[in-house]
Structure formats: C-alpha cells, structure tokens
Protein backbone atom coordinates (compact mmCIF):
# COMPACT_ATOMS: atom_id res chain seq x y z
CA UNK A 1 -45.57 -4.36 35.27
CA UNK A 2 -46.34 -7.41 36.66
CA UNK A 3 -43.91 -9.65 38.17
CA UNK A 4 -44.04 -12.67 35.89
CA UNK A 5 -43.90 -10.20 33.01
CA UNK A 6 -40.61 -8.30 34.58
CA UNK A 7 -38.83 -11.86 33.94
CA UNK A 8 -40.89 -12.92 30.77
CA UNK A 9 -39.41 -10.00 28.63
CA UNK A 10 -35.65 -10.18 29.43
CA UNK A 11 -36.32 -14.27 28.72
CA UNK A 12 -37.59 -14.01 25.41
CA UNK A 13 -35.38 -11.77 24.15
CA UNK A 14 -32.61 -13.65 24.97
CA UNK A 15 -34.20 -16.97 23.59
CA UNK A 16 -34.66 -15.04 19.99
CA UNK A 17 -30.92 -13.64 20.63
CA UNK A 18 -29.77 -17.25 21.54
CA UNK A 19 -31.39 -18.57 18.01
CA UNK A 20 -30.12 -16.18 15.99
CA UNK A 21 -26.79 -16.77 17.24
CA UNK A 22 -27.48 -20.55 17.05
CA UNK A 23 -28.64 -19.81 13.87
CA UNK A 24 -25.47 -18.15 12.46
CA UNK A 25 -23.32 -20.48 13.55
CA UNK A 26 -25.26 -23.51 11.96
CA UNK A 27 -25.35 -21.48 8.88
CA UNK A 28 -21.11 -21.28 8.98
CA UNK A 29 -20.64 -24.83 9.86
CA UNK A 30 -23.02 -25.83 7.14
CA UNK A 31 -20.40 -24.11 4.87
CA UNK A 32 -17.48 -25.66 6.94
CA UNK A 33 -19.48 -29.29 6.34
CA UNK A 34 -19.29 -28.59 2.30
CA UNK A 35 -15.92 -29.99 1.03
CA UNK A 36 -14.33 -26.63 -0.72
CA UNK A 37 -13.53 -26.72 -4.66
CA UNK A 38 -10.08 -28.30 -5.15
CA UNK A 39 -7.32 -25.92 -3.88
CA UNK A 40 -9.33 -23.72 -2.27
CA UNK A 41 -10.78 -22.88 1.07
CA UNK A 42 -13.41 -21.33 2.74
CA UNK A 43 -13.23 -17.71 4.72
CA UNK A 44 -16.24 -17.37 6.59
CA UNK A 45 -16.47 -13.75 6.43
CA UNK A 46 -17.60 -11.44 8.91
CA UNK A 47 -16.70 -7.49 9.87
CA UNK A 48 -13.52 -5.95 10.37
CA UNK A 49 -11.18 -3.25 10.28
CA UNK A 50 -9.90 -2.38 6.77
CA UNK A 51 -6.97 -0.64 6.53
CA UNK A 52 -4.64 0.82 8.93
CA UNK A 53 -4.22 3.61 11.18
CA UNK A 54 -0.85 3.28 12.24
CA UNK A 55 2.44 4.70 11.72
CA UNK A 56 3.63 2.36 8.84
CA UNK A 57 0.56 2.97 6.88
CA UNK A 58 0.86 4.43 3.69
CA UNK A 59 -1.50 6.91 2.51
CA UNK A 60 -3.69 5.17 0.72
CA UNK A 61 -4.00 2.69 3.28
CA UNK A 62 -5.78 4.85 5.79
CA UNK A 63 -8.00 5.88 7.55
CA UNK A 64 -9.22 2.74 8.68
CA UNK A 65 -13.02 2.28 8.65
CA UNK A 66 -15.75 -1.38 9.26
CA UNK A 67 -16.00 -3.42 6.75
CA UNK A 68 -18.58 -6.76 6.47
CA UNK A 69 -17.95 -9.52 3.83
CA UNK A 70 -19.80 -12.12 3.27
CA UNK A 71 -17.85 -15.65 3.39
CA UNK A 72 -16.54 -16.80 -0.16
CA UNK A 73 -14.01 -19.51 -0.91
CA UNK A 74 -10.41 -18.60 -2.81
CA UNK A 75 -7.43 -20.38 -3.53
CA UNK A 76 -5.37 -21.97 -1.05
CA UNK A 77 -1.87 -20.17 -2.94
CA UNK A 78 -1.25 -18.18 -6.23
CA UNK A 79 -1.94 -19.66 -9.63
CA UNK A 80 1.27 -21.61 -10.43
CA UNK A 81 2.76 -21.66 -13.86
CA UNK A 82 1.36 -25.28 -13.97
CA UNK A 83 -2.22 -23.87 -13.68
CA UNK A 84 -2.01 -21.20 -16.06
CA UNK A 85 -0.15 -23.56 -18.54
CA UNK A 86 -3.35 -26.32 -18.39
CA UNK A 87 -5.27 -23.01 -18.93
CA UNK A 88 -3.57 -22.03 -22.10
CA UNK A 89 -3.04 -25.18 -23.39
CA UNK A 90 -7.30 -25.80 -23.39
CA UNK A 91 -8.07 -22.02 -24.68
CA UNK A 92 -4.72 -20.97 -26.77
CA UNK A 93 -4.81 -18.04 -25.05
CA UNK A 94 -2.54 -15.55 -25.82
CA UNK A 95 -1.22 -12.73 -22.98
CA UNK A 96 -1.14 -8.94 -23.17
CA UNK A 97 2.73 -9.70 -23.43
CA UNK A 98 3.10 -11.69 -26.11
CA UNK A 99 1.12 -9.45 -28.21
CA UNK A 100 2.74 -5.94 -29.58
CA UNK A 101 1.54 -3.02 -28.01
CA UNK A 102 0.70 0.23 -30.30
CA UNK A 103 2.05 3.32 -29.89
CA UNK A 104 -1.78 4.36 -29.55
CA UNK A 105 -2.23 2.45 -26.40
CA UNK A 106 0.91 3.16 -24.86
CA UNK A 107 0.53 7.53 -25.15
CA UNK A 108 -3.01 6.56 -23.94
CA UNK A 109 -1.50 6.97 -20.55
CA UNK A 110 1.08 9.15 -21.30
CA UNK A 111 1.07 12.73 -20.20
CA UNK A 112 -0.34 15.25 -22.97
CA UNK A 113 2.65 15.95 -25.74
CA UNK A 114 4.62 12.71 -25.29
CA UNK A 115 6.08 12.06 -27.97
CA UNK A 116 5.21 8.70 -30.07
CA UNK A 117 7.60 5.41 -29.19
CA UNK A 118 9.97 4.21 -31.52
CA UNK A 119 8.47 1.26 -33.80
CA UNK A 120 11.41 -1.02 -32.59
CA UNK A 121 10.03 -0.91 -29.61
CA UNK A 122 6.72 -1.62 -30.09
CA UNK A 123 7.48 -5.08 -29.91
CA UNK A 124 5.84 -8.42 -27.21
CA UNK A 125 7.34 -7.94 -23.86
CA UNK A 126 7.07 -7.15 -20.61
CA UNK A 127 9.25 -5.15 -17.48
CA UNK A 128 11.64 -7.32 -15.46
CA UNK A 129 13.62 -6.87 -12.54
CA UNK A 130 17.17 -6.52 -12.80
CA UNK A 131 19.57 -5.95 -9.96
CA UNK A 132 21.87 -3.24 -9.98
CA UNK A 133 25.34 -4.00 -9.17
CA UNK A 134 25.45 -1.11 -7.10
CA UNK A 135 23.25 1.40 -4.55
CA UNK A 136 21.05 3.42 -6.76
CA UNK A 137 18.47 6.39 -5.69
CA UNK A 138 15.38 4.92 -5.12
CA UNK A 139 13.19 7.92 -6.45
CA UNK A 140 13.97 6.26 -10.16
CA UNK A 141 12.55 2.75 -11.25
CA UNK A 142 13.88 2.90 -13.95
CA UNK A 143 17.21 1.86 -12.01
CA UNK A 144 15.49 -1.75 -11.49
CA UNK A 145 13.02 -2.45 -13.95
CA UNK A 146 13.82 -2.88 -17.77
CA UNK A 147 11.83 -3.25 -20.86
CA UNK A 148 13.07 -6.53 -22.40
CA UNK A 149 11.11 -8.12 -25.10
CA UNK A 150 10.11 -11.25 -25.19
CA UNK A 151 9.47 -11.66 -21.18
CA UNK A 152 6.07 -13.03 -20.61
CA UNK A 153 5.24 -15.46 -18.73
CA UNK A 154 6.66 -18.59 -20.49
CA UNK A 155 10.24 -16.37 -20.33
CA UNK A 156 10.28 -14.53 -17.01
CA UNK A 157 13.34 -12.78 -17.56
CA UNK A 158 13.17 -12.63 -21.40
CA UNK A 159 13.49 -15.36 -23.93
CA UNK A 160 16.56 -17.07 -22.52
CA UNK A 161 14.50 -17.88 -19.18
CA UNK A 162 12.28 -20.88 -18.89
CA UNK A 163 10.06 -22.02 -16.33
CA UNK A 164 11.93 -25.70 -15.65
CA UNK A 165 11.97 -26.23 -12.21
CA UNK A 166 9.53 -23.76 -11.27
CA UNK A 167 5.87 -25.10 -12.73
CA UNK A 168 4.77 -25.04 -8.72
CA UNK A 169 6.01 -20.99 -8.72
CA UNK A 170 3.59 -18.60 -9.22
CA UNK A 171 2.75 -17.48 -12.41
CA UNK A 172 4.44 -13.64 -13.50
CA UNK A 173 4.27 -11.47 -16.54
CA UNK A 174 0.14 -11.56 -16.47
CA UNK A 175 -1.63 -8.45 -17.12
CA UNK A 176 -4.92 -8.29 -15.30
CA UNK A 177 -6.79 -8.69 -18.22
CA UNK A 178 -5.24 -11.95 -18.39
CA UNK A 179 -6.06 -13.08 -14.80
CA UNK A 180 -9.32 -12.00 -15.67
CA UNK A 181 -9.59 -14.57 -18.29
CA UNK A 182 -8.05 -17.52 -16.19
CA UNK A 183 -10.84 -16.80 -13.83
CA UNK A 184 -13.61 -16.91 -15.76
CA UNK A 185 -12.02 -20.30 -17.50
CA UNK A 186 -11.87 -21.68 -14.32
CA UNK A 187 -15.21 -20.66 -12.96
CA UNK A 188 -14.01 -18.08 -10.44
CA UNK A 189 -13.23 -14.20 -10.05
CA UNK A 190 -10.50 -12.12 -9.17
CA UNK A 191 -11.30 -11.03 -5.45
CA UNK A 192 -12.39 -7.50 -4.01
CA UNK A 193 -9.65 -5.55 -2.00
CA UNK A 194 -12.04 -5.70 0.95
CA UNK A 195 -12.08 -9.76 0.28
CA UNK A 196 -8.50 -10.16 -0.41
CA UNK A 197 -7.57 -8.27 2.65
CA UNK A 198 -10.11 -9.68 4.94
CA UNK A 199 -8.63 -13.05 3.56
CA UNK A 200 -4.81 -12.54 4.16
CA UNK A 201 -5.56 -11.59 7.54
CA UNK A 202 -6.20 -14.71 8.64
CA UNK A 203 -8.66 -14.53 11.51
CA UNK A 204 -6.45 -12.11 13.55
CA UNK A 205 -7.88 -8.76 13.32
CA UNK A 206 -6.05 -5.89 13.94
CA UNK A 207 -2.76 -7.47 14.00
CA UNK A 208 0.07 -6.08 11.73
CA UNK A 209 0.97 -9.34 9.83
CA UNK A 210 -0.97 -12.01 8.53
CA UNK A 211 0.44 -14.07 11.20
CA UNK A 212 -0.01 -11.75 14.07
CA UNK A 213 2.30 -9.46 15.55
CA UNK A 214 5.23 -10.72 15.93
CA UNK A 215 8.44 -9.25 13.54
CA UNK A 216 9.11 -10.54 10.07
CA UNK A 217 11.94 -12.78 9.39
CA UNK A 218 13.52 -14.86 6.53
CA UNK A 219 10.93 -17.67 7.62
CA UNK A 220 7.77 -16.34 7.35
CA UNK A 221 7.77 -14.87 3.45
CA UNK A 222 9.49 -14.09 0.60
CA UNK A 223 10.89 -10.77 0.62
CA UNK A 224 14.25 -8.81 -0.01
CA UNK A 225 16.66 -9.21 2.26
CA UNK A 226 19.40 -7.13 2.19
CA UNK A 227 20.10 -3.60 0.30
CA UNK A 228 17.76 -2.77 -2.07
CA UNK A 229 18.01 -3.37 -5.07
CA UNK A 230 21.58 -4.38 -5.14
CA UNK A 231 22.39 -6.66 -2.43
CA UNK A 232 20.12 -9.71 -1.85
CA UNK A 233 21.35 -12.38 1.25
CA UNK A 234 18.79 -14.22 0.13
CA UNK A 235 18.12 -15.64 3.59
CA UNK A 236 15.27 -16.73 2.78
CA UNK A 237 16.65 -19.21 -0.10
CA UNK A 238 14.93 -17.34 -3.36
CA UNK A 239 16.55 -14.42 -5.19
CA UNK A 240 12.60 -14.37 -7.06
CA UNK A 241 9.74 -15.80 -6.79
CA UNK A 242 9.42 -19.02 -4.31
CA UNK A 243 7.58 -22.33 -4.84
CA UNK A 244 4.05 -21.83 -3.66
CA UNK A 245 3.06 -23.34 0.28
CA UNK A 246 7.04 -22.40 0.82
CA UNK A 247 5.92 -20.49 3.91
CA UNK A 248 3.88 -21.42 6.64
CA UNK A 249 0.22 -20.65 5.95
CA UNK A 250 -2.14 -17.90 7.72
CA UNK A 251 -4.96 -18.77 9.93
CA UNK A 252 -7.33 -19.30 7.11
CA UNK A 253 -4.58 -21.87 5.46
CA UNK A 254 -3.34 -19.64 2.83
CA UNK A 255 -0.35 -19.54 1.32
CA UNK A 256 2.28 -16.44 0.61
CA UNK A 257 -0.66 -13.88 1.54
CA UNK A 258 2.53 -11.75 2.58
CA UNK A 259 5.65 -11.52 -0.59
CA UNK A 260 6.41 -13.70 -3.03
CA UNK A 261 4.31 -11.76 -5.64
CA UNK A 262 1.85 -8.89 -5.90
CA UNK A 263 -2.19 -10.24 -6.65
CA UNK A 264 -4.16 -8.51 -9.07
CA UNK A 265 -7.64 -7.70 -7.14
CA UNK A 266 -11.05 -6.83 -9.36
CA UNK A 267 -11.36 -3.34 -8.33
CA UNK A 268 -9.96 -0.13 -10.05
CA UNK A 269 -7.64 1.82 -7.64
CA UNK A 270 -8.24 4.83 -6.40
CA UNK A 271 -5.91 6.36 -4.08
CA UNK A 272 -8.20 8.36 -1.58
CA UNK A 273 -10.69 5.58 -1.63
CA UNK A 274 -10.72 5.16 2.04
CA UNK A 275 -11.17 8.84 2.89
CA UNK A 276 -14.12 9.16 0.75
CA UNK A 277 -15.33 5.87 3.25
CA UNK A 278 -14.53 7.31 6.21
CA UNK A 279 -17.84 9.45 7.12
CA UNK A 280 -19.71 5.62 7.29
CA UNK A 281 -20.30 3.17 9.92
CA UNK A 282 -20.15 -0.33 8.17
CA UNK A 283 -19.60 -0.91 4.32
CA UNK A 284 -21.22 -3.90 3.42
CA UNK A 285 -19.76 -5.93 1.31
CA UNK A 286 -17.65 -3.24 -1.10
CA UNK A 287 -17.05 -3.79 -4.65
CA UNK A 288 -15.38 -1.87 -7.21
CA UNK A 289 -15.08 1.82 -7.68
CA UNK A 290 -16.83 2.75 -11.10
CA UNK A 291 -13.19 4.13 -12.48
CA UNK A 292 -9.25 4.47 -11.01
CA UNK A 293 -8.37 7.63 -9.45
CA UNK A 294 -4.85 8.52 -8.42
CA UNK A 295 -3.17 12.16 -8.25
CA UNK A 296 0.33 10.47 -8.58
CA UNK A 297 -0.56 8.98 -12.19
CA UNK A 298 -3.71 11.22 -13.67
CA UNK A 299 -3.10 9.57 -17.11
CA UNK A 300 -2.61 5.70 -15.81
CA UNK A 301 -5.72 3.99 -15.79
CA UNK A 302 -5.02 1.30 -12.59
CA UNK A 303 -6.16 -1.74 -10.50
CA UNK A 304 -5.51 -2.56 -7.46
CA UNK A 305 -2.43 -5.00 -5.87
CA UNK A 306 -2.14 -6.40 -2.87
CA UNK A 307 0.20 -8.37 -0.56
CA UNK A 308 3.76 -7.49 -1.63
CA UNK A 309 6.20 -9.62 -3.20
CA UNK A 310 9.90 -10.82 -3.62
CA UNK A 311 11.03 -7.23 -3.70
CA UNK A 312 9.73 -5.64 -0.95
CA UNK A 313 12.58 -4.29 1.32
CA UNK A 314 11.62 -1.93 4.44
CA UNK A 315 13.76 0.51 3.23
CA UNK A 316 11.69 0.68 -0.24
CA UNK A 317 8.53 -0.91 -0.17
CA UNK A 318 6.91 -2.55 3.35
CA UNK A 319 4.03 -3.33 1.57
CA UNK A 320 3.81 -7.00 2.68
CA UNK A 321 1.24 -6.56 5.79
CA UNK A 322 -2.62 -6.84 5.04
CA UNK A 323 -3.62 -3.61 4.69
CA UNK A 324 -1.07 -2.44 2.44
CA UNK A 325 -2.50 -1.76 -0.96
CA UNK A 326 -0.67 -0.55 -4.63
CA UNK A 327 -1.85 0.26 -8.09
CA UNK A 328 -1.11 -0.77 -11.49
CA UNK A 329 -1.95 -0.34 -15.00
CA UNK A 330 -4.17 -3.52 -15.90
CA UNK A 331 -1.98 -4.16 -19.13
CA UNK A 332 1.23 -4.25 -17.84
CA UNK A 333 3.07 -7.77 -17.17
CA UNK A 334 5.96 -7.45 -14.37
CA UNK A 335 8.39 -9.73 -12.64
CA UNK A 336 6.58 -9.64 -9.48
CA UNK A 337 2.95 -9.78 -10.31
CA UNK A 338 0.66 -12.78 -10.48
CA UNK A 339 -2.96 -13.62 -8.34
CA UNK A 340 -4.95 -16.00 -6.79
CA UNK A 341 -8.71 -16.28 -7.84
CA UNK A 342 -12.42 -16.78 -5.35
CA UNK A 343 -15.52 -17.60 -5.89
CA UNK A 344 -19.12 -16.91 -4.27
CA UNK A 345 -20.39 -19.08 -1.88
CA UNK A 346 -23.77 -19.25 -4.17
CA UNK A 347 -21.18 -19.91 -7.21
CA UNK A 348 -20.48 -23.33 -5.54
C-alpha cells in the first residue's frame, strides 16, 4: 500500500468516528437544550450494568447482565398526595381500595381449596403497617401488616388518619392499576425496571447506592432505623413516609430514589428474569415480560417494585440500593407503596 494511503485510512476512519461521536453528543445536548415537562427531568440514557453481582444481592437481583436505554424524562420525586388529589378531583376516580373486593378475586390468588372469606370482610380497605410493641419473628408478616378497612389513600392508616400536613408526601394505598390511570391522565407511563433502575442510579454505574459508595446514614433516605419492626429511633425525623425532596437528590436530580416508599414499575415480575437474560450481550431497551412468574407465590399474579421504602431495615429488607427489585400483586394498596411516572422522549 502506498504511503499516502497507509495514513489516508487510519484518518478517515477516525474523522467518521469523530462525527459520530460529535454527532451523539449534539443529539443529547439538543435534549438537554429542551426545557423538561414541569417536575420532571431528563436521563439521557445510555448502557449499563443491571443488577448486581455482589454479596448483598438478592436472588432475583442477579446475575448482572448490559443493558441500553434510550433517554426518557420522569419525575423529579414521587407523586404527592397533592398530585393525585388534582387527579381525582378532575376524573372522580375511584381506587382499588375504596372499592369492595369479592371473594372471587381474592381466592383468584389463593392456593387451590382456600376456603371463601368471610362477607364482613369483604369490605374497602387496604394493609397498613403497624408496629409491634415488641420483637417478633420476621418469617410472619402478618406480625406488621393488618387488614384495616377503610385505609386508602385519603386515610393512610384507616379512617381516623388524614393527609393534613402531608399533601407534599407521597401518595400510599394505590394499587398499580391506579398509578396506571394517573399516568395516562397525566400524559405519562409508569417506567420499565430497566428505566427505573438506570434512573435511580444516578450517573454512577456500578456503585452500590444511588449516591455512590459510601455507607447509608439517617441523612441520605428514609428508612428504619432501629429494630425492626418494633423499635424505630427515627433518626432520620419520620416514623412513615417523608415529605418529598427531604433527601438530597441523585446525580440525575431525583428525589427519594432510595426509601421513603416502594414505586410501582410497568412490568410484570418474574423472579428468574435475569437468569433467563444472562446468555445475551446487550438488551436493548427491555420492556415487560408477557406474564409474572415467581416460585415463592405460583397463585399471585405480580408487578414489579423498586427502590425500598420507610421500612426497610438491614436486618429485614436492604432493598433500598438500585438494583434491588420486589414483587407485588397489582391490586393491593399498602402503607409503603406509591410511584413516580416517565415519559418518551418522542412523547414530548
């Protein structure tokens, strides 16, 4: 080869490398340039490890495997009781858990031969936590979480609770059918697990927290402190939920990505999902299984959770870093649970 062509070949290649780059990055700072919808922001998406490897991961959680996402905007912090109030005051919507359930739903997911619930208890309400006054096994849920009708999410704790002083707290007691139906009100989705988590990890790949590395404390979310579920310090300053921005934000300037309360994410759970991933290079962009798979509850039809909440304790439930994921029946309304909503960059 000739001389001139030795140094010709390397050149242009790295001119159409150098515009593709310069490409990409005009393409992200035109999205950076577009003022965001109001109370949300934009993650500009990319690849990245889902899921962990390590020794605090659950099961479900690994193995870890490349992911891409494409960028997308979401809310800045959960939906706050003020949100979903403006939302049900325009549409008169009414949650799962102010409606009764039947005894045909509830055996639904109920193990074959269970026997029919009482009709005094098929009545509106919803599970919320209750301390015990004392240490209790933690094999039983039952210990912490009663059945008391009337919760929902006007009545946290049951029809003596309110929501005065807490319309900037997140919203609880929403099934995700009903997040699903704020969403679409508001123009927006529920996010993918592989969004969510790509989200809450701020721009710091491969680091433990959404903040980075360094150990949880009191001031970075709101979790349990103390003995579970008996003895709360509350060193944090909340014995529940917390006032949204409360905590310092990630990265990506979003709030309570770690505690404070579970989010409801689109996709159905399944419980090996990342083994069945494992055998491919990069997923792009994954949505969805078709239907919820999980050994642990064959008859509970679930979606996924993610980020922890007010209850999570390292001797119980570390679920608070990114990668942590949890499943839930999509009708059930719980102390704990709310979510945050995105939307497509082409949705803007």
């Amino acid at each position: 080869m000739p001389a001139a062509k030795q140094y010709l070949v390397p050149l242009v290649w790295g001119l159409l490398a150098f515009c593709v780059a310069f490409g990409a990055v005009r393409w992200s700072q035109s999205f950076r340039s577009v003022k965001p919808p109001e109370g949300m922001v934009w993650v500009p998406g990319g690849e990245f490890a889902m899921g962990n490897s390590g020794e605090d991961a659950w099961p479900d959680e690994q193995p870890q495997h490349r992911v891409r996402v494409p960028g997308f905007f979401i809310d800045m912090t959960e939906v706050t009781n003020a949100d979903f109030r403006k939302f049900v005051t325009a549409t008169k919507y009414v949650t799962t858990a102010e409606k009764s359930p039947t005894a045909e739903e509830i055996l639904a997911q109920s193990p074959p031969g269970t026997p029919a619930p009482s009709p005094e208890l098929l009545v509106p309400g919803a599970l919320v936590f209750t301390q015990s006054q004392e240490a209790v096994p933690l094999d039983n849920v039952a210990n912490w979480w009663k059945w008391t009708p009337g919760a929902c999410w006007q009545h946290p704790e049951g029809p003596d609770s309110d929501l005065t002083g807490r319309e900037q707290h997140p919203v609880v007691q929403v099934s995700w059918d009903d997040a699903q139906a704020y969403a679409k009100w508001a123009g927006k989705r529920l996010p993918t697990e592989a969004e969510w988590e790509f989200a809450a990890r701020g721009g710091l790949p491969g680091k433990k927290f959404t903040w980075g590395d360094e150990p949880l404390d009191e001031r970075r979310a709101n979790i349990w402190q103390g003995e579970f579920p008996f003895k709360n310090t509350q060193a944090d300053g909340y014995v529940r939920t917390a006032p949204v921005k409360s905590f310092p934000a990630n990265g990506y300037g979003l709030f309570d990505m770690a505690g404070n309360v579970w989010e409801w994410c689109d996709d159905w759970y399944v419980r090996d999902l990342y083994s069945q991933r494992a055998s491919q290079s990069v997923i792009d962009d994954p949505q969805s299984p078709a239907a919820s798979a999980d050994p642990t509850q064959p008859f509970m039809k679930q979606r996924a959770q993610r980020g922890g909440s007010f209850l999570c304790n390292d001797a119980y439930c570390s679920r608070y870093r990114p990668s942590a994921r949890h499943g839930c029946s999509p009708d059930t309304g719980m102390s704990h649970v709310g979510f945050r909503c995105v939307m497509s960059a082409k949705a803007k």
